[in-house]
Protein backbone atom coordinates (compact mmCIF):
# COMPACT_ATOMS: atom_id res chain seq x y z
CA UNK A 1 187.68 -5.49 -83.33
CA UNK A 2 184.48 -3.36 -83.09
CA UNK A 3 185.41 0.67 -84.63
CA UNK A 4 184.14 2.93 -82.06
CA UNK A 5 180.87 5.13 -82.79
CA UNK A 6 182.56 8.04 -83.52
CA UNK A 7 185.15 7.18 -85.64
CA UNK A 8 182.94 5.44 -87.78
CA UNK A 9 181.22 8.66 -88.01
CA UNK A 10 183.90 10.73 -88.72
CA UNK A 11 185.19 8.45 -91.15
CA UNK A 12 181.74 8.80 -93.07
CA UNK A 13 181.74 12.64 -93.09
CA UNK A 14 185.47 12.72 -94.34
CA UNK A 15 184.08 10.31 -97.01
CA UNK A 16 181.15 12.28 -97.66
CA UNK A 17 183.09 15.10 -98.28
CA UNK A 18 186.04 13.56 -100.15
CA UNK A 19 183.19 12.39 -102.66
CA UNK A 20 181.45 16.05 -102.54
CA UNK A 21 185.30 17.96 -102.86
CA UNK A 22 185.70 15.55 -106.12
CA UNK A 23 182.65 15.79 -107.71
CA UNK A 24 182.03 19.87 -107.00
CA UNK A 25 185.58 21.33 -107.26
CA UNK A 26 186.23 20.76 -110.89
CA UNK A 27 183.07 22.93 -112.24
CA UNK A 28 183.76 24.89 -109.04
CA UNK A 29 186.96 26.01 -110.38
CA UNK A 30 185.77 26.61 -113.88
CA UNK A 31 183.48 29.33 -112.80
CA UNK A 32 186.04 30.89 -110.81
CA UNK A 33 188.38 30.95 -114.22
CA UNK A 34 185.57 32.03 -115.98
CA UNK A 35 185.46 35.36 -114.37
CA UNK A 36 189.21 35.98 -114.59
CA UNK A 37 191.18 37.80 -117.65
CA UNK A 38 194.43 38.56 -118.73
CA UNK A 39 197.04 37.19 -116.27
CA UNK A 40 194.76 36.44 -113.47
CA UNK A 41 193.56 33.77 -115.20
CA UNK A 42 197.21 31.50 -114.70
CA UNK A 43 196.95 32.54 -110.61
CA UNK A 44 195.64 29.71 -108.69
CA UNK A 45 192.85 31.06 -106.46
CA UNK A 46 190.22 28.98 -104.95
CA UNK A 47 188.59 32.40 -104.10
CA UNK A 48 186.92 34.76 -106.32
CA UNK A 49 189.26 37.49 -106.39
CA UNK A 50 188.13 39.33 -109.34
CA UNK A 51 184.99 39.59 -111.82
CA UNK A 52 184.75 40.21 -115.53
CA UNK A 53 182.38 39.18 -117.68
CA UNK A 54 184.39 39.65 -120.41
CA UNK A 55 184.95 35.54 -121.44
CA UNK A 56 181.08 35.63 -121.62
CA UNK A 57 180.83 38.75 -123.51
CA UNK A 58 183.67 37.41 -126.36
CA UNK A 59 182.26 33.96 -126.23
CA UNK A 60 178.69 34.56 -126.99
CA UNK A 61 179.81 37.84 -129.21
CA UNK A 62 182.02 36.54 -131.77
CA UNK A 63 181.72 33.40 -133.61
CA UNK A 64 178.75 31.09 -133.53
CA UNK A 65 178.74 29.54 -130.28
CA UNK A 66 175.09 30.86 -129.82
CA UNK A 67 174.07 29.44 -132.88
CA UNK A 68 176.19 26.04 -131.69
CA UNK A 69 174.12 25.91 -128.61
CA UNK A 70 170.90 26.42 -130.75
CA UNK A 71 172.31 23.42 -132.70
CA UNK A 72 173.01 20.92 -129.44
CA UNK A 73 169.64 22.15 -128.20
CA UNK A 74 167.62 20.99 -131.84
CA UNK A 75 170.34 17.42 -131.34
CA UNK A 76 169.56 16.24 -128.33
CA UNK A 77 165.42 17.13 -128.04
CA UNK A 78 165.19 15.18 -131.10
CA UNK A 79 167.37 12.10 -129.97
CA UNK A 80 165.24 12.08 -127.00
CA UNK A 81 161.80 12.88 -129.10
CA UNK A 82 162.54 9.78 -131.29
CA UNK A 83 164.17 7.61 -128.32
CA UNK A 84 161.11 7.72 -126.20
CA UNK A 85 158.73 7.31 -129.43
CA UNK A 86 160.61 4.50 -130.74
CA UNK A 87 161.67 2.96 -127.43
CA UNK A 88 158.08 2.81 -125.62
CA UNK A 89 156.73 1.08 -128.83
CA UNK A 90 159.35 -1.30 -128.85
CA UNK A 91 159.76 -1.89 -125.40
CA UNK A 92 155.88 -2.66 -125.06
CA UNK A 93 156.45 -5.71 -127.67
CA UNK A 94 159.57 -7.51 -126.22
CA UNK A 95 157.95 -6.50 -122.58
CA UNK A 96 154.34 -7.66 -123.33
CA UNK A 97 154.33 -9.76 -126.14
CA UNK A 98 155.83 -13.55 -126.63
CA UNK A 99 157.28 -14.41 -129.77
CA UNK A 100 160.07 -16.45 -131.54
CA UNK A 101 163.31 -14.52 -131.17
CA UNK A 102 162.38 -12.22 -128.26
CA UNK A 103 165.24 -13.11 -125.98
CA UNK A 104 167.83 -12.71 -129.06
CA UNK A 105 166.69 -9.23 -130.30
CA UNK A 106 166.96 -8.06 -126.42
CA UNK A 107 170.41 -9.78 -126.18
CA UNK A 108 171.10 -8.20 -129.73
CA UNK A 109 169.78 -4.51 -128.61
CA UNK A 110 172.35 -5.07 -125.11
CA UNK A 111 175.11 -6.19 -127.17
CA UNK A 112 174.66 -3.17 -129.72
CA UNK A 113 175.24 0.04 -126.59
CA UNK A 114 178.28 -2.37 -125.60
CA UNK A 115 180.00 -1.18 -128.52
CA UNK A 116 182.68 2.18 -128.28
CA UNK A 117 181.81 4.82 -130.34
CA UNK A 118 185.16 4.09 -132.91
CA UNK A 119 184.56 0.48 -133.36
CA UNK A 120 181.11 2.03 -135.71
CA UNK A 121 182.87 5.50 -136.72
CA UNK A 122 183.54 4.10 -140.06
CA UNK A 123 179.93 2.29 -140.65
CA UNK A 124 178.33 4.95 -139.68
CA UNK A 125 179.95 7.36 -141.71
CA UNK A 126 179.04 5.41 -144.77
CA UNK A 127 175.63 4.90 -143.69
CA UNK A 128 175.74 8.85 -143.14
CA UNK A 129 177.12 9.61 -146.88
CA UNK A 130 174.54 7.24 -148.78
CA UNK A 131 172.11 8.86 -146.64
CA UNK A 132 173.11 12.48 -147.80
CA UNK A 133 173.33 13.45 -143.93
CA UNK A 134 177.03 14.36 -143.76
CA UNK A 135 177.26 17.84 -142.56
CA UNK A 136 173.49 18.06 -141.56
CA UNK A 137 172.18 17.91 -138.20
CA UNK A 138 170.04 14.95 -138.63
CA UNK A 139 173.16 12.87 -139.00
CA UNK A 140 173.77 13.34 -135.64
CA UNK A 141 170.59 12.43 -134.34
CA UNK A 142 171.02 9.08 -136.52
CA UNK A 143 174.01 8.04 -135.16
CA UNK A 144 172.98 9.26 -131.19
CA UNK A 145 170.28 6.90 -131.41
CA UNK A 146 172.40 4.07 -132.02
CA UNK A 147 173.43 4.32 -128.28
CA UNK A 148 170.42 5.87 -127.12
CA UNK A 149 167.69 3.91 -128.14
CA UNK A 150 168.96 0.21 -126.49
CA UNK A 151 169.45 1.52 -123.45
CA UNK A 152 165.86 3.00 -123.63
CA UNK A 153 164.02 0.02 -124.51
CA UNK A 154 165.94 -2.08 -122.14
CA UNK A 155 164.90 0.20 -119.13
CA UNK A 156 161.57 0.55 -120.61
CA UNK A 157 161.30 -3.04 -120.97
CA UNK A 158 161.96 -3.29 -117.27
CA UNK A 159 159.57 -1.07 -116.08
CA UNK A 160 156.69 -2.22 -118.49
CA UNK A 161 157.33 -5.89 -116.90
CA UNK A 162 156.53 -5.33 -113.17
CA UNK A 163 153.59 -3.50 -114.24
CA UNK A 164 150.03 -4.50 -113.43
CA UNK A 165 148.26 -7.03 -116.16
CA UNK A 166 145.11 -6.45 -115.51
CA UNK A 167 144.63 -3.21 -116.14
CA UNK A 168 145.96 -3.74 -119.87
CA UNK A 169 143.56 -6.85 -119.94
CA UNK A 170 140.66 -4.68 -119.14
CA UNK A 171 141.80 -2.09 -121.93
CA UNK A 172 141.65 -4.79 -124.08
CA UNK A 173 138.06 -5.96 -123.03
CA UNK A 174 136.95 -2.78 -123.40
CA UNK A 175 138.40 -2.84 -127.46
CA UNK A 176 141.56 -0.63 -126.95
CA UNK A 177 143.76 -1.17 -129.82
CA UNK A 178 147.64 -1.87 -129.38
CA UNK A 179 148.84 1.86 -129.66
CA UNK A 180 145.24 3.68 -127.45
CA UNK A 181 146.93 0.97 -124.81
CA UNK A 182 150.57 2.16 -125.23
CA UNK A 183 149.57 6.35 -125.28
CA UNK A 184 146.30 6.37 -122.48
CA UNK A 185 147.84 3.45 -120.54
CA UNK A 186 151.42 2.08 -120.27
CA UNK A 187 152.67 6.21 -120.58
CA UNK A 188 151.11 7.86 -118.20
CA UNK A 189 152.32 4.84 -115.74
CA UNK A 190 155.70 5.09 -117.57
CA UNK A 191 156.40 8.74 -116.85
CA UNK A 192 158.92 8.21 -113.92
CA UNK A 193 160.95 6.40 -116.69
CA UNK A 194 160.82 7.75 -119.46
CA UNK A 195 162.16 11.35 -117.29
CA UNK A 196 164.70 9.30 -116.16
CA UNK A 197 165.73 7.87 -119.98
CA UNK A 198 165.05 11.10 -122.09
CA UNK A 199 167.29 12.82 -119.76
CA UNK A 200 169.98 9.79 -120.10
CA UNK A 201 169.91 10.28 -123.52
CA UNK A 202 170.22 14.18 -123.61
CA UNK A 203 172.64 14.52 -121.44
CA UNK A 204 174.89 11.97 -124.19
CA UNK A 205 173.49 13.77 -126.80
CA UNK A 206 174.55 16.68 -125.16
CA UNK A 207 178.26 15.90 -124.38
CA UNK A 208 178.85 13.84 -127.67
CA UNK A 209 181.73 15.26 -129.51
CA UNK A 210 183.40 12.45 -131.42
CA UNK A 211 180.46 11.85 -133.82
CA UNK A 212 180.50 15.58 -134.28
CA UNK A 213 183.92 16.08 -134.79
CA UNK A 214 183.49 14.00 -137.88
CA UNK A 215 179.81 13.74 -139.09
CA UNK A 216 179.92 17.91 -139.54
CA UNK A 217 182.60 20.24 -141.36
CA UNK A 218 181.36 23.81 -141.00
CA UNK A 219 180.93 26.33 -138.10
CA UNK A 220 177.37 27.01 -138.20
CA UNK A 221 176.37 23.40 -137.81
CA UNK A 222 178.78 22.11 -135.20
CA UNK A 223 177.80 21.22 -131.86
CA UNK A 224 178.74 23.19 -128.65
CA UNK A 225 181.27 20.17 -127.34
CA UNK A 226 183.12 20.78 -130.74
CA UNK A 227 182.85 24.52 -130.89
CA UNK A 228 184.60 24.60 -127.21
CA UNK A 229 187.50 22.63 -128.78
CA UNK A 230 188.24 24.43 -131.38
CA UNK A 231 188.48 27.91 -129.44
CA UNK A 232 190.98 29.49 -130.52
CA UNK A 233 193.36 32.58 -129.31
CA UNK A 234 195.06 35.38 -130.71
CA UNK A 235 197.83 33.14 -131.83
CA UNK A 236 198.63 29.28 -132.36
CA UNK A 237 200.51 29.46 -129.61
CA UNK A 238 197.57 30.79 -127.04
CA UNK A 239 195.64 29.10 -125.48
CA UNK A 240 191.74 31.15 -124.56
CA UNK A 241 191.30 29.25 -120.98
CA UNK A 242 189.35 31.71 -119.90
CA UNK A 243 186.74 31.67 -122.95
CA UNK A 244 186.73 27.47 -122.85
CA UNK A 245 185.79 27.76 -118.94
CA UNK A 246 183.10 30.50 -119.69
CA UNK A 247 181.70 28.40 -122.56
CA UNK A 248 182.00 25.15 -120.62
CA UNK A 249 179.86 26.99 -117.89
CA UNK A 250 177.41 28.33 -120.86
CA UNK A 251 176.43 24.55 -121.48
CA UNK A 252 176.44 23.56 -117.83
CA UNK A 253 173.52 25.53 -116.78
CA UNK A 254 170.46 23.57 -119.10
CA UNK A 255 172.09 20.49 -117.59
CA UNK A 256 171.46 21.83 -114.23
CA UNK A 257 168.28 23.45 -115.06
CA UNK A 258 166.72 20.06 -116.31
CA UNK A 259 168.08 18.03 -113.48
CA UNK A 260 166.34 20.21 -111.26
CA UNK A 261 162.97 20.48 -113.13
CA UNK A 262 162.72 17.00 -113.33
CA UNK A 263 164.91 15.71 -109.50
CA UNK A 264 161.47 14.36 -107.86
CA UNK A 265 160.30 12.13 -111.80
CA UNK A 266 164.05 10.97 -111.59
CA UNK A 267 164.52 9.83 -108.03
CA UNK A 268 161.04 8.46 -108.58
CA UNK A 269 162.04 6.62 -111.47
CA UNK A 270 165.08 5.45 -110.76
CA UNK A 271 163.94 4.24 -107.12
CA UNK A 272 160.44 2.50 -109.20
CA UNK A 273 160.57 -1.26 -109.28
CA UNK A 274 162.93 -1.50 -105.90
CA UNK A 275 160.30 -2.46 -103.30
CA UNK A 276 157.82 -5.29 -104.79
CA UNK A 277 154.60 -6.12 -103.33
């Protein structure tokens, strides 16, 4: 039995707006709390119906959550810095070049982001001490790109494939070496991508807090996801709700900000490749 026309589009609106309500009303809510102190915070209002920026004020006064958010900042540019670098480079050999065990490295690379984040905790955290990292920024960025860097080649990979031969044959008649092919060629045409990637992989270097938790012991050199956990109130028995929804609306808004710098490189990039021809 054919659904009448406007049903069918009533349905779609209600699920349009089911999928908005969900997706919108959680962070919606936490800048409502955010504003609220004292009691008003435990009154359920889906209004604003009062504003204080005092959570804002004690957050980014007392402790180190500015210097936290410094610290997530320096994490996650240089995940992506060394993603990108190491996954165009590596993505241009198992994309462009055939040799013996190409298949198994990219099956090996897949199988390696398959992996949760505990079943390596340990490894990684002796990989981490015989390193010297522990408690040092850089031992985050070492263990981020464990789950950045596959996915980046393998979407790298994909878009490097479907591109045009002959303009990297004609490089190569002209005498372009390997890497002025990579930098003046494949990048430029791999922009909508790598957007698309480095912002992948910032937003999970971003929002990482298990590697974190454990890779880093002191105040000053813990990440912003960690930081918001371990607010604390005036006693063990408080809990600062309105301090955790002003902080988790603190590192929101460079989420937001970069998704809308970049919206039209990552439509573009991750629309490239679906029309051939």
């Amino acid at each position: 039995m054919r659904v009448p026309r406007p049903i069918r589009v009533v349905a779609f609106y209600l699920l349009v707006a089911g999928i908005v309500l969900e997706s919108v009303f959680p962070f919606y809510y936490a800048v409502v709390t955010s504003f609220k102190s004292g009691q008003a915070i435990f009154h359920v209002d889906y209004w604003p119906s009062s504003f204080s920026l005092a959570n804002y004020v004690s957050v980014l006064g007392t402790g180190h959550f500015a210097r936290n958010i410094l610290n997530s900042l320096i994490v996650a540019a240089a995940t992506v810095a060394l993603s990108l670098s190491l996954g165009v480079t590596a993505s241009y050999a198992l994309a462009r070049i055939r040799f013996r065990g190409r298949r198994l490295l990219l099956f090996t690379i897949l199988s390696v982001s398959m992996f949760p984040q505990v079943a390596v905790l340990a490894g990684l955290f002796e990989m981490v001490s015989a390193f010297r990292l522990y408690n040092s920024l850089w031992s985050l960025v070492f263990a981020y790109l464990i789950f950045t860097l596959p996915f980046t080649i393998w979407v790298l990979a994909a878009f490097m494939r479907d591109l045009p031969t002959g303009i990297e044959e004609a490089a190569i008649m002209d005498g372009a070496s390997p890497f002025a092919i990579v930098t003046r060629i494949f990048i430029p045409m791999l922009w909508p991508a790598m957007v698309t990637t480095g912002l992948l992989a910032f937003i999970a270097a971003w929002n990482e807090f298990l590697f974190a938790l454990t890779f880093i012991s002191t105040d000053t050199q813990r990440t912003v996801p960690v930081a918001i956990a371990l607010l604390s109130g005036a006693s063990s028995f408080e809990v600062p709700w309105g301090r955790i929804m002003a902080a988790s609306v603190i590192v929101t808004v460079p989420l937001i900000v970069l998704v809308l710098v970049f919206q039209r490189r990552i439509v573009a990039g991750l629309t490239a490749g679906g029309v051939k021809g």
